[in-house]
Protein backbone atom coordinates (compact mmCIF):
# COMPACT_ATOMS: atom_id res chain seq x y z
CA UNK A 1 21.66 107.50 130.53
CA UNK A 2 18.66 109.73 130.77
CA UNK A 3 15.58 109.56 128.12
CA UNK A 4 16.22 113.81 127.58
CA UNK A 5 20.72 112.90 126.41
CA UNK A 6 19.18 109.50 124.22
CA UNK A 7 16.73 112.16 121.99
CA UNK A 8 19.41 114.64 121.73
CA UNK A 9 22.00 112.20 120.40
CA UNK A 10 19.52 111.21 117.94
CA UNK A 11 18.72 114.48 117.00
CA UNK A 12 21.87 114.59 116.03
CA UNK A 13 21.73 112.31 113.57
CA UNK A 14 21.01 113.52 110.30
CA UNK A 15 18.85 110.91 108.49
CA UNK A 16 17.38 111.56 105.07
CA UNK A 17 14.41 109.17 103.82
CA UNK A 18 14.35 109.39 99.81
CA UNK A 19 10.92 107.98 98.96
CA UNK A 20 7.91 108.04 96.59
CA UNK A 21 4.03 108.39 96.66
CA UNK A 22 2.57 105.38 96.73
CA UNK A 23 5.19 103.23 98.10
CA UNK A 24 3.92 100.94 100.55
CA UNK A 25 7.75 99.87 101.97
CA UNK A 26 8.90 103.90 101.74
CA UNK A 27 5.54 104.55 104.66
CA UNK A 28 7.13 101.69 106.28
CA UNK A 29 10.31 103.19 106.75
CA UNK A 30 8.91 106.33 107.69
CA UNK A 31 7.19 104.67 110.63
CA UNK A 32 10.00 102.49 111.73
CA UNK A 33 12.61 105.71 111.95
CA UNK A 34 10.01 108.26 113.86
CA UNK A 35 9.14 104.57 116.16
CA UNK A 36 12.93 105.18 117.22
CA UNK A 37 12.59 108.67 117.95
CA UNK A 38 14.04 110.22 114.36
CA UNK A 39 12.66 112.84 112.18
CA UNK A 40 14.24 112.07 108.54
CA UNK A 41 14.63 114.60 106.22
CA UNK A 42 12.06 113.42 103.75
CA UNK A 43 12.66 113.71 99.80
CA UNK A 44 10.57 112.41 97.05
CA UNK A 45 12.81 110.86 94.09
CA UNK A 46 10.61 111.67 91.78
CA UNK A 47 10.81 115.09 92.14
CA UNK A 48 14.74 114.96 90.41
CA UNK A 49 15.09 113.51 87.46
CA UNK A 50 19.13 112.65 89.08
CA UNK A 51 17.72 111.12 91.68
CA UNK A 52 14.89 109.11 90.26
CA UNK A 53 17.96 107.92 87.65
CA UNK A 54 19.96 106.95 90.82
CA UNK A 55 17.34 105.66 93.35
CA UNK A 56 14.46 104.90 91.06
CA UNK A 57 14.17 100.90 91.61
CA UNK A 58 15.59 100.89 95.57
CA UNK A 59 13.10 102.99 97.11
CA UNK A 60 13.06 103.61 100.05
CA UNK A 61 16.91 104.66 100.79
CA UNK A 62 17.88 105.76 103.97
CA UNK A 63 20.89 107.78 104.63
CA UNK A 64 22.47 108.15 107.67
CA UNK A 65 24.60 111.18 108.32
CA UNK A 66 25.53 110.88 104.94
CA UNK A 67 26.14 107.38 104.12
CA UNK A 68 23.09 104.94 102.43
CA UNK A 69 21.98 102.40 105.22
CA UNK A 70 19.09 100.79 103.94
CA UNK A 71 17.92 100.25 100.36
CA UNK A 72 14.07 99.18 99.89
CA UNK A 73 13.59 97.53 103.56
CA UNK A 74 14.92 98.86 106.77
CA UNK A 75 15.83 96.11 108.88
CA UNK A 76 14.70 97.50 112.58
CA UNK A 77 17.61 95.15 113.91
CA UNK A 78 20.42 96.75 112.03
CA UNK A 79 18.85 100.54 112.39
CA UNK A 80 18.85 99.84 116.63
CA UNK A 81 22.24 98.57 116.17
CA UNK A 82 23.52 101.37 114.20
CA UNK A 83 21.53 104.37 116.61
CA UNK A 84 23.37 102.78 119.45
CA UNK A 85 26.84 102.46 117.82
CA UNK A 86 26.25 106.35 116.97
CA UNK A 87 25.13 106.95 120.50
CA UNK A 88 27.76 105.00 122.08
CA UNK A 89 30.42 107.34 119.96
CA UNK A 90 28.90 110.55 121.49
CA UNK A 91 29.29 109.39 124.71
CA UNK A 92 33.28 108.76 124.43
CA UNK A 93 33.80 111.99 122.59
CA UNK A 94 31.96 113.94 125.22
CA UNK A 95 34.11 112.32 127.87
């Protein structure tokens, strides 16, 4: 599989990052997704008063195409696994 079909299937993936200012684990999350080639949609928690109520002690969350992943570390093991598992599923429905 070329390096152009691996960034579009990832591009496909629709990964949101819910974060804070000043949160040392929430910057490492950020640069663990965009080291694997993904752009999350990034969205500070306190910001929402609902979403600082749901997310406020778990920061950072990641959620990928719409399920939560990751609460307050990302485990780079686990994210791979899960990128490939996605990638794997575009390749049998594009077959």
């Amino acid at each position: 599989m070329n390096e152009q079909h691996k960034t579009a299937d990832r591009e496909r993936l629709h990964i949101v990052l819910y974060t804070r200012a000043s949160c040392h684990l929430c910057d490492d999350a950020l640069r663990l997704l965009e080291a694997h080639g993904l752009a999350p949609e990034c969205i500070d928690v306190d910001a929402d008063p609902a979403l600082r109520e749901r997310f406020d002690a778990c920061v950072p969350v990641v959620e990928i195409d719409g399920q939560i992943r990751f609460r307050g570390r990302v485990d780079a093991v686990l994210l791979r696994r899960l990128i490939e598992r996605r990638r794997a599923g575009q390749d049998s429905q594009d077959s």
